[in-house]
PDB file of N, CA and C in Angstrom:
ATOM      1  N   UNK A   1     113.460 156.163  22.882  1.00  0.00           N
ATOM      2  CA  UNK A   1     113.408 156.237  24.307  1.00  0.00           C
ATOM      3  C   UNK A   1     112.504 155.159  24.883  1.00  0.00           C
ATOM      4  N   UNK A   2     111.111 154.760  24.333  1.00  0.00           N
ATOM      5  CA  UNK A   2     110.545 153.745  24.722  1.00  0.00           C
ATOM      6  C   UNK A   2     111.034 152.236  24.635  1.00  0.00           C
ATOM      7  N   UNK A   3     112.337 152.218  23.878  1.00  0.00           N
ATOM      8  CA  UNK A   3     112.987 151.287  24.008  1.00  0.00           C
ATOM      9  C   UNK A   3     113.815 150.624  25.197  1.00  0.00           C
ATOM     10  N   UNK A   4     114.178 151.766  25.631  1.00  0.00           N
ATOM     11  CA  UNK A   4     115.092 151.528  26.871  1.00  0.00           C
ATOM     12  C   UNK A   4     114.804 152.116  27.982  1.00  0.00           C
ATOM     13  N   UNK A   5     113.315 152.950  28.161  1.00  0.00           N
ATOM     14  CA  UNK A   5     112.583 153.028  29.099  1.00  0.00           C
ATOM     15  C   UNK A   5     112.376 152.341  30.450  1.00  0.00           C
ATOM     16  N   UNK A   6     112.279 150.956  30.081  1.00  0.00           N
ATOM     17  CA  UNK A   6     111.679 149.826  31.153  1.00  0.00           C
ATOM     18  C   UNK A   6     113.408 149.247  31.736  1.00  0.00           C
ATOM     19  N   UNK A   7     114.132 149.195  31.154  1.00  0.00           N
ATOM     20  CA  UNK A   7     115.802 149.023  31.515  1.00  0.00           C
ATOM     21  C   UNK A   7     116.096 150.441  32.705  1.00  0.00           C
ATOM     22  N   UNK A   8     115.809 151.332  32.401  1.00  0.00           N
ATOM     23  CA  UNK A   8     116.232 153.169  33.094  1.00  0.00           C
ATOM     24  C   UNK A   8     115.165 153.669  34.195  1.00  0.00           C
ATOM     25  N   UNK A   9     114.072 153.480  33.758  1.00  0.00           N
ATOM     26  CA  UNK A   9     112.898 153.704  34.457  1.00  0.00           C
ATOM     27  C   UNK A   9     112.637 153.821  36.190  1.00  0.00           C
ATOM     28  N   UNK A  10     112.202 154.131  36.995  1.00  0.00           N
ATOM     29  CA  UNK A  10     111.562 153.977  38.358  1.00  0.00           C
ATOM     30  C   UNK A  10     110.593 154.676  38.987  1.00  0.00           C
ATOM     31  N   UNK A  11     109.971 153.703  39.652  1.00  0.00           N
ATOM     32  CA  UNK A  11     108.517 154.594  40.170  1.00  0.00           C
ATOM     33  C   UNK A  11     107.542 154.619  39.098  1.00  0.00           C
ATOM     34  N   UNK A  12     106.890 156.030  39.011  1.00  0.00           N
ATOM     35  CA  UNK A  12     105.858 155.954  38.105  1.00  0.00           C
ATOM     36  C   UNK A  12     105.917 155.835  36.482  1.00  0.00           C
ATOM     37  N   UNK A  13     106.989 155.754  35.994  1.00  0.00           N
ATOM     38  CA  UNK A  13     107.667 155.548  34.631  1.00  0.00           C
ATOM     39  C   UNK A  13     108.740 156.565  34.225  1.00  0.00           C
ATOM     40  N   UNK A  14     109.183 157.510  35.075  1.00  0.00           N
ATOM     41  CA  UNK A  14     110.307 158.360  35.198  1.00  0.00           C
ATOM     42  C   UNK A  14     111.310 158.367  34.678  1.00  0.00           C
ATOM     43  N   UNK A  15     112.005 158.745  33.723  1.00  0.00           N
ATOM     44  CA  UNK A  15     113.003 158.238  33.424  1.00  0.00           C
ATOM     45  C   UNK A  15     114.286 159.494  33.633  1.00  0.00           C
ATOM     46  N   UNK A  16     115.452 158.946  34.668  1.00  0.00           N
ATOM     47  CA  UNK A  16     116.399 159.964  35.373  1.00  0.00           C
ATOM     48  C   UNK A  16     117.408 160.294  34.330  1.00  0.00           C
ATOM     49  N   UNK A  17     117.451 161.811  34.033  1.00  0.00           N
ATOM     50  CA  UNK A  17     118.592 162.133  33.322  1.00  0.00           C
ATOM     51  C   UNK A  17     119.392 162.885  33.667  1.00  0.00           C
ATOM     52  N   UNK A  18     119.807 163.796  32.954  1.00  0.00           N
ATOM     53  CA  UNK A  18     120.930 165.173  33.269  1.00  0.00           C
ATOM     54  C   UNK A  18     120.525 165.928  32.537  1.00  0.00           C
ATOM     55  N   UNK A  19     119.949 167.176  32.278  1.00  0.00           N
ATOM     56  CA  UNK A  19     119.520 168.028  31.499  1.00  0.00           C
ATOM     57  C   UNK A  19     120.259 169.108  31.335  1.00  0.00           C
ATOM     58  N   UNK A  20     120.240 170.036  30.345  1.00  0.00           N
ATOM     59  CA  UNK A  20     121.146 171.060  30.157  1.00  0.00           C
ATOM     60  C   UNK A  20     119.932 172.488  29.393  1.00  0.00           C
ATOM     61  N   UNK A  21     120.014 173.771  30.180  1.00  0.00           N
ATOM     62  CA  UNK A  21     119.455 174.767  29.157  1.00  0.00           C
ATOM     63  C   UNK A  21     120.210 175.489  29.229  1.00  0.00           C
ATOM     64  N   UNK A  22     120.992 175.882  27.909  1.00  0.00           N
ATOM     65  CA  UNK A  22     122.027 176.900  27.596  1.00  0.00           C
ATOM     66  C   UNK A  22     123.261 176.147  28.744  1.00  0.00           C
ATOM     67  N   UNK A  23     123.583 177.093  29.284  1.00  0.00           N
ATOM     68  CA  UNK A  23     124.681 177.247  30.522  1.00  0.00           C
ATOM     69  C   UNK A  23     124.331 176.320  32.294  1.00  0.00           C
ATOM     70  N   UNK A  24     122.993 175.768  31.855  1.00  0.00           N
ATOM     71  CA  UNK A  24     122.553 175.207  33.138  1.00  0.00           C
ATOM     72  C   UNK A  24     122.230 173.920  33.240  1.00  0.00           C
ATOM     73  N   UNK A  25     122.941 173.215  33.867  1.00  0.00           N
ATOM     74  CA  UNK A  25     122.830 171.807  33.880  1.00  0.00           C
ATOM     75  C   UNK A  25     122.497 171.211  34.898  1.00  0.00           C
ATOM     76  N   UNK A  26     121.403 169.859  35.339  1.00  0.00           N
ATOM     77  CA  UNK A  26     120.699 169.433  36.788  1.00  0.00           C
ATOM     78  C   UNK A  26     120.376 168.183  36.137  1.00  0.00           C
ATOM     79  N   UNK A  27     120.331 167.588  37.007  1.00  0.00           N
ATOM     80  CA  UNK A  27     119.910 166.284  37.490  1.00  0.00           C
ATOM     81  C   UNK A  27     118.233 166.359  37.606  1.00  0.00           C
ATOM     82  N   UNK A  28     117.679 165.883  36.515  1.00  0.00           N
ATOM     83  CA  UNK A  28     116.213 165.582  36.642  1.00  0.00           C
ATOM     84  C   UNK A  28     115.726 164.261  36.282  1.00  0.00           C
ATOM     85  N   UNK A  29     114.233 164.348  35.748  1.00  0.00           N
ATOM     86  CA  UNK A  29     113.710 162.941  35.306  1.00  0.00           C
ATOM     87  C   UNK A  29     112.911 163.591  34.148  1.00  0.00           C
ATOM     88  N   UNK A  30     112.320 162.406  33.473  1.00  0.00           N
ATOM     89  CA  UNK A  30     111.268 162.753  32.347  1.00  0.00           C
ATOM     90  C   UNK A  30     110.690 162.224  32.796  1.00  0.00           C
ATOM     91  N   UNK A  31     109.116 162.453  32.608  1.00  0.00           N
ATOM     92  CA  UNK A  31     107.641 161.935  33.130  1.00  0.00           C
ATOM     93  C   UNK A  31     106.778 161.653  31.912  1.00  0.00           C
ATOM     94  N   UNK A  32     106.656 160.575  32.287  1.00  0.00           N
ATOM     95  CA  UNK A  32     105.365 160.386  30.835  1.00  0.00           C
ATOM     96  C   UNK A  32     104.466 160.586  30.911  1.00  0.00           C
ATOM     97  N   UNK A  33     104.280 161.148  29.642  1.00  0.00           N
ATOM     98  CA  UNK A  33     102.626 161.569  29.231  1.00  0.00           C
ATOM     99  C   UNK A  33     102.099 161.406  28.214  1.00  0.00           C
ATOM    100  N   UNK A  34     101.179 160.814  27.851  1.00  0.00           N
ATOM    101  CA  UNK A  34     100.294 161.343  26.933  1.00  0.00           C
ATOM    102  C   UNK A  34     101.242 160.077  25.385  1.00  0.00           C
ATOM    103  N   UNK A  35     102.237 159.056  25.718  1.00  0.00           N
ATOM    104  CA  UNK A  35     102.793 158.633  24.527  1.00  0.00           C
ATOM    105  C   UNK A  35     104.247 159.115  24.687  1.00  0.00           C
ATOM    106  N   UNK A  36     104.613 160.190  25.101  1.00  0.00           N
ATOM    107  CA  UNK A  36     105.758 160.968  25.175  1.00  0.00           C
ATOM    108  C   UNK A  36     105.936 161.114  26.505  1.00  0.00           C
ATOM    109  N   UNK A  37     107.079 161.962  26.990  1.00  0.00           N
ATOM    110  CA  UNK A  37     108.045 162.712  28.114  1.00  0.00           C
ATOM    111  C   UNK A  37     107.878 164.123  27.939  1.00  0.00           C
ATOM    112  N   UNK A  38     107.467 164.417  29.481  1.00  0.00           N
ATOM    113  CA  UNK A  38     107.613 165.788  29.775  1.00  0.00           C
ATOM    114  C   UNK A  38     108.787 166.044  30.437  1.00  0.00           C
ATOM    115  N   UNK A  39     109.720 167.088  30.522  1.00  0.00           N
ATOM    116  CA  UNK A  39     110.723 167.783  30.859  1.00  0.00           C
ATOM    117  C   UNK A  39     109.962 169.060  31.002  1.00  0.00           C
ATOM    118  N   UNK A  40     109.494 168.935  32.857  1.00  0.00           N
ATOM    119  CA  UNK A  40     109.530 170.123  33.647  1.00  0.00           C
ATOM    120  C   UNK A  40     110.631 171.008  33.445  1.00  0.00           C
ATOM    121  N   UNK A  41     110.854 172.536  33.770  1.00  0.00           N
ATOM    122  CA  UNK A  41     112.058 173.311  33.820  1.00  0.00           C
ATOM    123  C   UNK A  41     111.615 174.455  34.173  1.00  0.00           C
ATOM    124  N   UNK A  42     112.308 174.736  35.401  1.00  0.00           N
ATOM    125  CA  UNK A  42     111.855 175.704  36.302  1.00  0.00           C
ATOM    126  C   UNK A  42     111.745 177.188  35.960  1.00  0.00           C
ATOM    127  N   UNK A  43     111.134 177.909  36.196  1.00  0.00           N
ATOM    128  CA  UNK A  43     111.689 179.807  35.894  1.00  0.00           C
ATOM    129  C   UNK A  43     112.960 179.617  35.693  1.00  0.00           C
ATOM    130  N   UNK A  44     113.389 179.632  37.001  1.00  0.00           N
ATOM    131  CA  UNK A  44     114.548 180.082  36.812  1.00  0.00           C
ATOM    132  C   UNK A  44     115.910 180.026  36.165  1.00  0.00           C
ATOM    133  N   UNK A  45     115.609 178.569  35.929  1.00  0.00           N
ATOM    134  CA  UNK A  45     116.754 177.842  34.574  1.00  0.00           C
ATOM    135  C   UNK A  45     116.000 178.688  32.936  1.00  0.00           C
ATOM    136  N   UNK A  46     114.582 178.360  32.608  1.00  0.00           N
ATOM    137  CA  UNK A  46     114.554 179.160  31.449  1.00  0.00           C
ATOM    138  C   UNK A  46     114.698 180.750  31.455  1.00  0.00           C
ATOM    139  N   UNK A  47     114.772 181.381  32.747  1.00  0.00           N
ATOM    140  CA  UNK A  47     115.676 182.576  32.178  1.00  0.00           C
ATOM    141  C   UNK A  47     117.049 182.454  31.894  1.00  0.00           C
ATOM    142  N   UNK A  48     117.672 182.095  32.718  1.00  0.00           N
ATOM    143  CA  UNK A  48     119.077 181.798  33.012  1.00  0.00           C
ATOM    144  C   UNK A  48     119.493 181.474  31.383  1.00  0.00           C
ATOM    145  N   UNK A  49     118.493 180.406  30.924  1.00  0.00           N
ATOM    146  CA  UNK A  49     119.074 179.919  29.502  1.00  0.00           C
ATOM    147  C   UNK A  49     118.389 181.045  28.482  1.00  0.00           C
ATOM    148  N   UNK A  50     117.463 182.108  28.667  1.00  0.00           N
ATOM    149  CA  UNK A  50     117.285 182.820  27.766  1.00  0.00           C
ATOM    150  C   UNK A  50     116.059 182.453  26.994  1.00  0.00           C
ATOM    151  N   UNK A  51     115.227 181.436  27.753  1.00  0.00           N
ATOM    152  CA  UNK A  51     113.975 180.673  27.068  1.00  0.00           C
ATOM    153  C   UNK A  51     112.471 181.469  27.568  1.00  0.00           C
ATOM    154  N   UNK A  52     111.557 181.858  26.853  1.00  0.00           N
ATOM    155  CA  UNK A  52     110.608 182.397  27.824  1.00  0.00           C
ATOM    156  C   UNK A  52     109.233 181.053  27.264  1.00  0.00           C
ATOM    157  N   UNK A  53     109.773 180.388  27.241  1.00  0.00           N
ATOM    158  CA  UNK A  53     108.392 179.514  26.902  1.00  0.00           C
ATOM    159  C   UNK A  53     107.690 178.721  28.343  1.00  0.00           C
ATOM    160  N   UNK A  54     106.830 179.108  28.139  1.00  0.00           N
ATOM    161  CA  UNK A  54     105.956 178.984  29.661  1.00  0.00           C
ATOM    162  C   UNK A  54     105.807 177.816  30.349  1.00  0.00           C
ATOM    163  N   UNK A  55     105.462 176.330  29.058  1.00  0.00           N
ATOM    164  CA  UNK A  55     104.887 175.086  29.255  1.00  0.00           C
ATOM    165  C   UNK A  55     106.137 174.128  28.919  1.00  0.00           C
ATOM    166  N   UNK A  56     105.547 172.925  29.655  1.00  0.00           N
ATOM    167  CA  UNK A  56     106.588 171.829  29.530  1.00  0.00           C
ATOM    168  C   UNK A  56     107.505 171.742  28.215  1.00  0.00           C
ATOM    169  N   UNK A  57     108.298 171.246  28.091  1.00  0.00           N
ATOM    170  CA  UNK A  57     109.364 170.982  26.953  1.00  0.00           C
ATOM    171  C   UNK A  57     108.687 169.020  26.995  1.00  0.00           C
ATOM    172  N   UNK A  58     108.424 168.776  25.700  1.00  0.00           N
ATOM    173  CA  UNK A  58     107.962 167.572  25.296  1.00  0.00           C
ATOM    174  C   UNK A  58     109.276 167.179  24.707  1.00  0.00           C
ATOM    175  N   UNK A  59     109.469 165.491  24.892  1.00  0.00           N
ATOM    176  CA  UNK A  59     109.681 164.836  24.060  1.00  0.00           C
ATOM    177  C   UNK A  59     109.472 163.540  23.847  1.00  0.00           C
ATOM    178  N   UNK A  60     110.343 162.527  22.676  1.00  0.00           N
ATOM    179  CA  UNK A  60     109.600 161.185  22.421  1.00  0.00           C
ATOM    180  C   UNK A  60     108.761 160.825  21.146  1.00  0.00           C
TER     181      UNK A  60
END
């Protein structure tokens, strides 16, 4: 992903995708942090998908 980061990227290093949990699919971004991407995801999509994990979904 840090490869093609600076090609995809805007604003603060964002990078715009399409995300999917289970059955629910949206239009978001990844945010960097820390070396890696955070993927925010709201309540209401991780119930919907059956997820109860509280904190960001990392990746990278």
């Amino acid at each position: 992903m840090h490869s093609v980061s600076a090609a995809v990227t805007y604003d603060w290093g964002m990078i715009p995708i399409r995300a999917r949990v289970g059955a629910t699919e949206w239009t978001t971004s990844l945010f960097p942090e820390d070396g890696g991407y955070v993927l925010p995801v709201k309540d209401a999509v991780r119930r919907a998908g059956g997820s109860r994990r509280a904190t960001p979904s990392r990746c990278g």
